[in-house]
Protein backbone atom coordinates (compact mmCIF):
# COMPACT_ATOMS: atom_id res chain seq x y z
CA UNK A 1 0.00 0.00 0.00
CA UNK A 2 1.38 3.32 -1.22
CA UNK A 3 1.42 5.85 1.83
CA UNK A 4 3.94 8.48 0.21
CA UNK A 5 2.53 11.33 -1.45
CA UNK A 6 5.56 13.13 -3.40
CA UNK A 7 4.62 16.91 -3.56
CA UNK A 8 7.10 19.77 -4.56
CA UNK A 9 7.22 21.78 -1.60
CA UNK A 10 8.33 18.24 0.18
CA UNK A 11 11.72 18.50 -1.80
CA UNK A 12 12.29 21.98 0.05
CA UNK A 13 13.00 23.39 3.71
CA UNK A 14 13.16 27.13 2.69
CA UNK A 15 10.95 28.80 5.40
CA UNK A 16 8.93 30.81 2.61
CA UNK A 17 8.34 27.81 0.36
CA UNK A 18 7.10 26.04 3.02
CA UNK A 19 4.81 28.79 4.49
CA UNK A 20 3.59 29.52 0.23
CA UNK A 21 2.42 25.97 0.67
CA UNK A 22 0.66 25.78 3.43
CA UNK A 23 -1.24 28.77 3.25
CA UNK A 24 -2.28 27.40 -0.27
CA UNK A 25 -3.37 23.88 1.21
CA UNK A 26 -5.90 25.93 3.65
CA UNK A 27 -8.96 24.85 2.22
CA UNK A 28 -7.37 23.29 -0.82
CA UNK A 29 -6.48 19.41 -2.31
CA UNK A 30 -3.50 19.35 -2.14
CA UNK A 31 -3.58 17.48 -6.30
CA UNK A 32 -4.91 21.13 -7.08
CA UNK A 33 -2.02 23.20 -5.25
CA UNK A 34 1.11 21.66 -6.98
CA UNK A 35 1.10 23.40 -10.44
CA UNK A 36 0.24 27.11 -8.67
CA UNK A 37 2.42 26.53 -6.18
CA UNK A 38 5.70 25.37 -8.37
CA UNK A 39 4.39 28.40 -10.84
CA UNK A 40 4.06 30.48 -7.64
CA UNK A 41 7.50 30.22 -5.79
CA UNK A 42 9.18 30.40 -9.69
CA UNK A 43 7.51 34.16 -9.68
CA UNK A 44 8.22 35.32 -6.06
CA UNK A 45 11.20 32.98 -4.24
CA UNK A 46 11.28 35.27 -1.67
CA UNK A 47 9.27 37.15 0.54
CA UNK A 48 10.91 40.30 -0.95
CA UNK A 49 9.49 39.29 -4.15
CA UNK A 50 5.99 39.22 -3.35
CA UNK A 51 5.75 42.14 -1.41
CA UNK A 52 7.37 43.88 -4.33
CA UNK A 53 5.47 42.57 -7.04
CA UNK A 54 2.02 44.06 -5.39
CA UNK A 55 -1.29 42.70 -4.79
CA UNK A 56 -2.98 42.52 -8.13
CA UNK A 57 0.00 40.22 -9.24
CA UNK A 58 0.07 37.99 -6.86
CA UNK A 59 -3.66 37.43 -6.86
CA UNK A 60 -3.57 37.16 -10.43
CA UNK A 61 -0.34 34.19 -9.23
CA UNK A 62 -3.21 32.58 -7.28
CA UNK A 63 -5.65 31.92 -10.09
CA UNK A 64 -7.20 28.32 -9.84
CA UNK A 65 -6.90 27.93 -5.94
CA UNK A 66 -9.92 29.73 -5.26
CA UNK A 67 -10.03 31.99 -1.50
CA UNK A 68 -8.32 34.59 -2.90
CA UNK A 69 -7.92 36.44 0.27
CA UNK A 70 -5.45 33.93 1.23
CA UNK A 71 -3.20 35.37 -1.78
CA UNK A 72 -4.10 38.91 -0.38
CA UNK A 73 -2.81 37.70 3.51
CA UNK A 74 0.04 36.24 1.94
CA UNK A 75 0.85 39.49 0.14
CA UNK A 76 0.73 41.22 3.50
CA UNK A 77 2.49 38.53 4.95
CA UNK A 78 5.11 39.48 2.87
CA UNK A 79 5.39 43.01 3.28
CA UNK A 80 5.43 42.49 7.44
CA UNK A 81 8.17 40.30 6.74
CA UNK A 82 10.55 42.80 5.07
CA UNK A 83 9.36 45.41 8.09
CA UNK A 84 9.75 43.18 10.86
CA UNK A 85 11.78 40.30 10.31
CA UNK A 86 14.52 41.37 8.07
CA UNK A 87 12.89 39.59 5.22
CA UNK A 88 12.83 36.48 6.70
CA UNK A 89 9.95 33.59 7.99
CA UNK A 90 9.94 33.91 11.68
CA UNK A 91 10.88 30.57 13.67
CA UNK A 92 8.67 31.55 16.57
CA UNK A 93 5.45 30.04 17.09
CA UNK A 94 4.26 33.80 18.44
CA UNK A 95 5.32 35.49 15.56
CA UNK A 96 3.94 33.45 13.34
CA UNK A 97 0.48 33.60 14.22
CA UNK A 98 0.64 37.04 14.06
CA UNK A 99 0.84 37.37 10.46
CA UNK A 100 -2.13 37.44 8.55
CA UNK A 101 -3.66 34.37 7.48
CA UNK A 102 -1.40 32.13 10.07
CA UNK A 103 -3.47 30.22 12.45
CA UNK A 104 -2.02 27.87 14.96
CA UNK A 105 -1.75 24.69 12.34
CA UNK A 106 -0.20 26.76 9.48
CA UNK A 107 2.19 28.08 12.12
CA UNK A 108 3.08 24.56 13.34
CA UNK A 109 3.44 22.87 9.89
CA UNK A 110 6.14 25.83 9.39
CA UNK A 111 8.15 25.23 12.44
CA UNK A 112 8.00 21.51 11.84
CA UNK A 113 8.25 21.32 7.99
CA UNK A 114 11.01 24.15 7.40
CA UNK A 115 12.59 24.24 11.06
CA UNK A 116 12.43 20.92 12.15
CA UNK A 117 10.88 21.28 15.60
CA UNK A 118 9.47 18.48 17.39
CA UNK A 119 5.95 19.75 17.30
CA UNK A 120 2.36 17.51 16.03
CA UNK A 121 0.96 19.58 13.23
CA UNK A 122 -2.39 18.37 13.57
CA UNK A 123 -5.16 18.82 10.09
CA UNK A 124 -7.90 16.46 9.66
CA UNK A 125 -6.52 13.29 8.43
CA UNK A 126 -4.01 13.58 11.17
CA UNK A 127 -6.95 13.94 14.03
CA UNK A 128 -8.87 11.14 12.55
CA UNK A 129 -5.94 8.99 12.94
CA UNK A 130 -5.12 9.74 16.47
CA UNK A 131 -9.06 9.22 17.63
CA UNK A 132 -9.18 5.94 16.03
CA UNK A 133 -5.72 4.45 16.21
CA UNK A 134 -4.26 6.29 19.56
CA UNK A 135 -7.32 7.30 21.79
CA UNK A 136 -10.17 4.79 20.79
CA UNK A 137 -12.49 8.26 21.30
CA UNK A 138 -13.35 11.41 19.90
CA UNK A 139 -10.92 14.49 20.50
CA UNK A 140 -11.25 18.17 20.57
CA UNK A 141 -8.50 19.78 18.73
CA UNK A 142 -6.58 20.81 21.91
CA UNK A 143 -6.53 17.17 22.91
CA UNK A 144 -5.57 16.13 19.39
CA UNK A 145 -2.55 18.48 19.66
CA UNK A 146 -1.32 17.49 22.94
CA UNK A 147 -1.26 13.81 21.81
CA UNK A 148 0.51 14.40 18.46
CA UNK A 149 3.57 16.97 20.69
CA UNK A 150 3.51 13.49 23.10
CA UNK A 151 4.21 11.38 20.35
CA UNK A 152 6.08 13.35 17.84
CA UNK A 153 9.54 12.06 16.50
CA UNK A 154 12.04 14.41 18.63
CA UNK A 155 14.97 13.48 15.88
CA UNK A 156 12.90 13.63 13.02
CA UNK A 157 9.43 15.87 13.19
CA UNK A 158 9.19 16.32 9.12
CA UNK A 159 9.19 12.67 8.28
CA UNK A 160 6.47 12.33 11.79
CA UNK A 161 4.35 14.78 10.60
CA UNK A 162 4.38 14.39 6.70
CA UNK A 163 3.83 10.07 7.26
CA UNK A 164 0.81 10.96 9.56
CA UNK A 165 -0.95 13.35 7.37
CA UNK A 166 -0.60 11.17 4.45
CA UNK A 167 -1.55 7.98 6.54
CA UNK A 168 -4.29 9.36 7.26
CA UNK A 169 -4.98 10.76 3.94
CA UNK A 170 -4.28 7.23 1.99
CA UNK A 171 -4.88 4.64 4.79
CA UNK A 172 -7.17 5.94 7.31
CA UNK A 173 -9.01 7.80 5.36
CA UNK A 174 -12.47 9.27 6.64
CA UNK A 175 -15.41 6.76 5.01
CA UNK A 176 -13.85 3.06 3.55
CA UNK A 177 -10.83 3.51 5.54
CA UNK A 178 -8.25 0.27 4.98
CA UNK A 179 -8.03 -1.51 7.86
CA UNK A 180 -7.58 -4.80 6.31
CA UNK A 181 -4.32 -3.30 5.11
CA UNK A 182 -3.11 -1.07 7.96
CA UNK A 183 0.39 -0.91 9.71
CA UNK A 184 -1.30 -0.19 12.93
CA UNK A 185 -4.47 -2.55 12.77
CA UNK A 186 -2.96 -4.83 15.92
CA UNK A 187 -2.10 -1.71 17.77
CA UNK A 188 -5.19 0.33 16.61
CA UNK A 189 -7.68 0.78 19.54
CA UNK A 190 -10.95 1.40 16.99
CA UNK A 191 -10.11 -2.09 15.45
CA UNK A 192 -9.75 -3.52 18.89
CA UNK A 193 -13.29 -2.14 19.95
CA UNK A 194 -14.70 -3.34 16.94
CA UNK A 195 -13.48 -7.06 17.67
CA UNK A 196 -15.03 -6.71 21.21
CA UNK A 197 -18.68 -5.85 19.85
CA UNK A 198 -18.57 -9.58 18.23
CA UNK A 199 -18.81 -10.39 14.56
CA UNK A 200 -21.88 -8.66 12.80
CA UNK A 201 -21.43 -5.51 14.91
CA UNK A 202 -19.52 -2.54 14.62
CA UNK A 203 -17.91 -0.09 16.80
CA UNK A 204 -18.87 3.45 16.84
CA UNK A 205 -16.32 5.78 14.54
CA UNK A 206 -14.66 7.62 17.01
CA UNK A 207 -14.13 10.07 13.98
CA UNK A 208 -17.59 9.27 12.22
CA UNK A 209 -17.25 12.82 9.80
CA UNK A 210 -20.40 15.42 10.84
CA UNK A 211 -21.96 15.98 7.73
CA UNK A 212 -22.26 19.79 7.03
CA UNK A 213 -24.70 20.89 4.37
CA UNK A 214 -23.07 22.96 1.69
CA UNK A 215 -24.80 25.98 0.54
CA UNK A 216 -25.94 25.68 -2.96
CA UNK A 217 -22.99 27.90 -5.46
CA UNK A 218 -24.59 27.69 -8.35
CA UNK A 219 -26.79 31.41 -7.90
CA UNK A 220 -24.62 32.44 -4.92
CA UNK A 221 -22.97 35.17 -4.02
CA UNK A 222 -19.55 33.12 -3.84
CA UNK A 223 -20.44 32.54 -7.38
CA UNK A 224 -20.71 36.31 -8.64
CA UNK A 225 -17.86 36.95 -6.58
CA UNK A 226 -15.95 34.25 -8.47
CA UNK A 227 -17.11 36.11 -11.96
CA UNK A 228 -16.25 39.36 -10.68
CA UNK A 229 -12.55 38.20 -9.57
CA UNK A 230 -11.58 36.24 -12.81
CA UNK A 231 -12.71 39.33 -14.78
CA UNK A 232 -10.63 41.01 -12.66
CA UNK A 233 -7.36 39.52 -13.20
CA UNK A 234 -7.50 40.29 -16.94
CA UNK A 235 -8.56 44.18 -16.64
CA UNK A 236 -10.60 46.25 -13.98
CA UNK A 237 -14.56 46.23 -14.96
CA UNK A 238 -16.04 49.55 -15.05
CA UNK A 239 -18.40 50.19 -12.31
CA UNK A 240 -21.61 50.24 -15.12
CA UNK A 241 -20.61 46.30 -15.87
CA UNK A 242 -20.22 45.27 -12.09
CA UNK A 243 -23.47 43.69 -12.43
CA UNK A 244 -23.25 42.08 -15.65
CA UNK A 245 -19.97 40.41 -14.94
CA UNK A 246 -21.27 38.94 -11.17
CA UNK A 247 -23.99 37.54 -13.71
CA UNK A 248 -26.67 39.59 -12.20
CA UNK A 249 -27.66 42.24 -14.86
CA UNK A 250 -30.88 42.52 -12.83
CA UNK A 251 -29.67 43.19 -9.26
CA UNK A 252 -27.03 46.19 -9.50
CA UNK A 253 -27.29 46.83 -5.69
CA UNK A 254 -26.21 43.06 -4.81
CA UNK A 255 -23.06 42.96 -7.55
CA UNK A 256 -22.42 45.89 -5.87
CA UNK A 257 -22.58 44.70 -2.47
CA UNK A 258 -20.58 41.89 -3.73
CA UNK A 259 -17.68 44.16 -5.04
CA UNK A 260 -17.31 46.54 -1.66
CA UNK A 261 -16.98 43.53 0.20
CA UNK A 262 -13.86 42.52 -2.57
CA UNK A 263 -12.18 46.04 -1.76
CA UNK A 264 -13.35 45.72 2.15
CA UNK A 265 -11.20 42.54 1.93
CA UNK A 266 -8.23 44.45 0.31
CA UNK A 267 -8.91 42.36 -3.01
CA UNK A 268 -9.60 44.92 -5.23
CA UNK A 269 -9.99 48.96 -5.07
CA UNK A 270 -12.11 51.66 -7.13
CA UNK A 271 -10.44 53.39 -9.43
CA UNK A 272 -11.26 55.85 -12.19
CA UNK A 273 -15.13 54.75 -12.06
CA UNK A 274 -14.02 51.22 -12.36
CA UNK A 275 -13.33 47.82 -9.73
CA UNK A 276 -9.74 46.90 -10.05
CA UNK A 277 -7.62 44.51 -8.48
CA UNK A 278 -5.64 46.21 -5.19
């Protein structure tokens, strides 16, 4: 069984590579981040190089990932690194967070992924694993997170981390998981459960996924907002075809609605009597 998953920003340790690629995953398979991303670090290798190339660029960098704030937090990012840091991805958990975008997890995978620290960086696959396999219950995240810093590799935190997240992506994974074929299956406390409920029962999924209903896109406004920002990365839309290019022709005030909250976000700005990226 094939656990490996060999990605482009694996092959790397540079602080800003690593923290391009993360902020990219948020939200994001990871099958759809690996052309933007190698097209993405080619364009800006540095910090210095994004915050110099300007926001419209780098959103324009971003197209095909979707959540294009991210690219507009990671174009701030940028620019607080040159100001702050000399330029440089911080190696402090702190400082981390504080840049826009960062949470805790993207902050972790950087320490562990481009520093080497001997943190858990704990996403989904990696929480399902540890409530099955380790705890035989359901976690909160906090719980999750002190388990995974118990039981991280001290020598070797990248290989920990990246063979947990991909277990769990490939092996574990969160309906059909492969037990049949899993390294852990003796050790496993889920599996063990599920042998003492007897044959022709099953133990409850300590990491049975919630179903969340997905608003419908097609008709949304995430879908004229979608219009509005392709558009945008070609050429700014006058402020008379707002409405036509959100794919509302009908409703000016809600395509307009739709493009303050773009500049609100720092996305795009007015200019000249026409929406244009920032």
């Amino acid at each position: 069984m094939e656990l490996w998953r060999d990605f482009p920003w694996r092959a790397t340790r540079d602080p800003w590579f690593v923290l391009v690629s993360e902020v990219m995953l948020q939200q994001t398979q990871a099958s759809r981040v690996v052309g933007t991303f190698t097209r993405f670090v080619a364009r800006f290798p540095t910090p210095a190089a994004c915050a110099g190339a300007g926001c419209a660029e780098v959103v324009r960098a971003w197209e095909g990932l979707g959540y294009n704030r991210r690219a507009v937090n990671l174009h701030r990012t940028a620019t607080i690194l040159l100001e702050r840091h000399d330029g440089r991805v911080p190696d402090d958990l702190d400082a981390l967070e504080d840049l826009p975008g960062v949470g805790p997890y993207t902050a972790r995978a950087v320490l562990a992924f481009a520093y080497g620290r001997p943190i858990g960086v704990v996403d989904g696959n990696v929480m399902r694993v540890l409530s099955r396999a380790a705890a035989g219950g359901a976690l909160t995240l906090w719980e999750a997170q002190r388990l995974a810093d118990r039981l991280v590799s001290p020598s070797n935190a990248w290989r920990f981390n990246q063979a947990l997240i991909d277990f769990g992506a490939c092996c574990c994974t969160a309906r059909a998981p492969r037990c049949a074929s899993c390294h852990l299956l003796e050790q496993c406390r889920w599996t063990r459960a599920a042998a003492e409920h007897g044959a022709g029962t099953a133990a409850p999924d300590p990491a049975a996924p919630t179903r969340r209903r997905q608003g419908r896109f097609a008709g949304s406004d995430r879908e004229g907002r979608g219009r509005l920002v392709g558009a945008l990365r070609l050429a700014p839309v006058p402020a008379r075809a707002v409405a036509t290019t959100a794919g509302w022709p009908d409703d000016e005030l809600r395509a307009l609605r739709v493009a303050e909250a773009l500049v609100a976000e720092g996305l795009a700005s007015w200019r000249e009597g026409a929406l244009a990226l920032a």
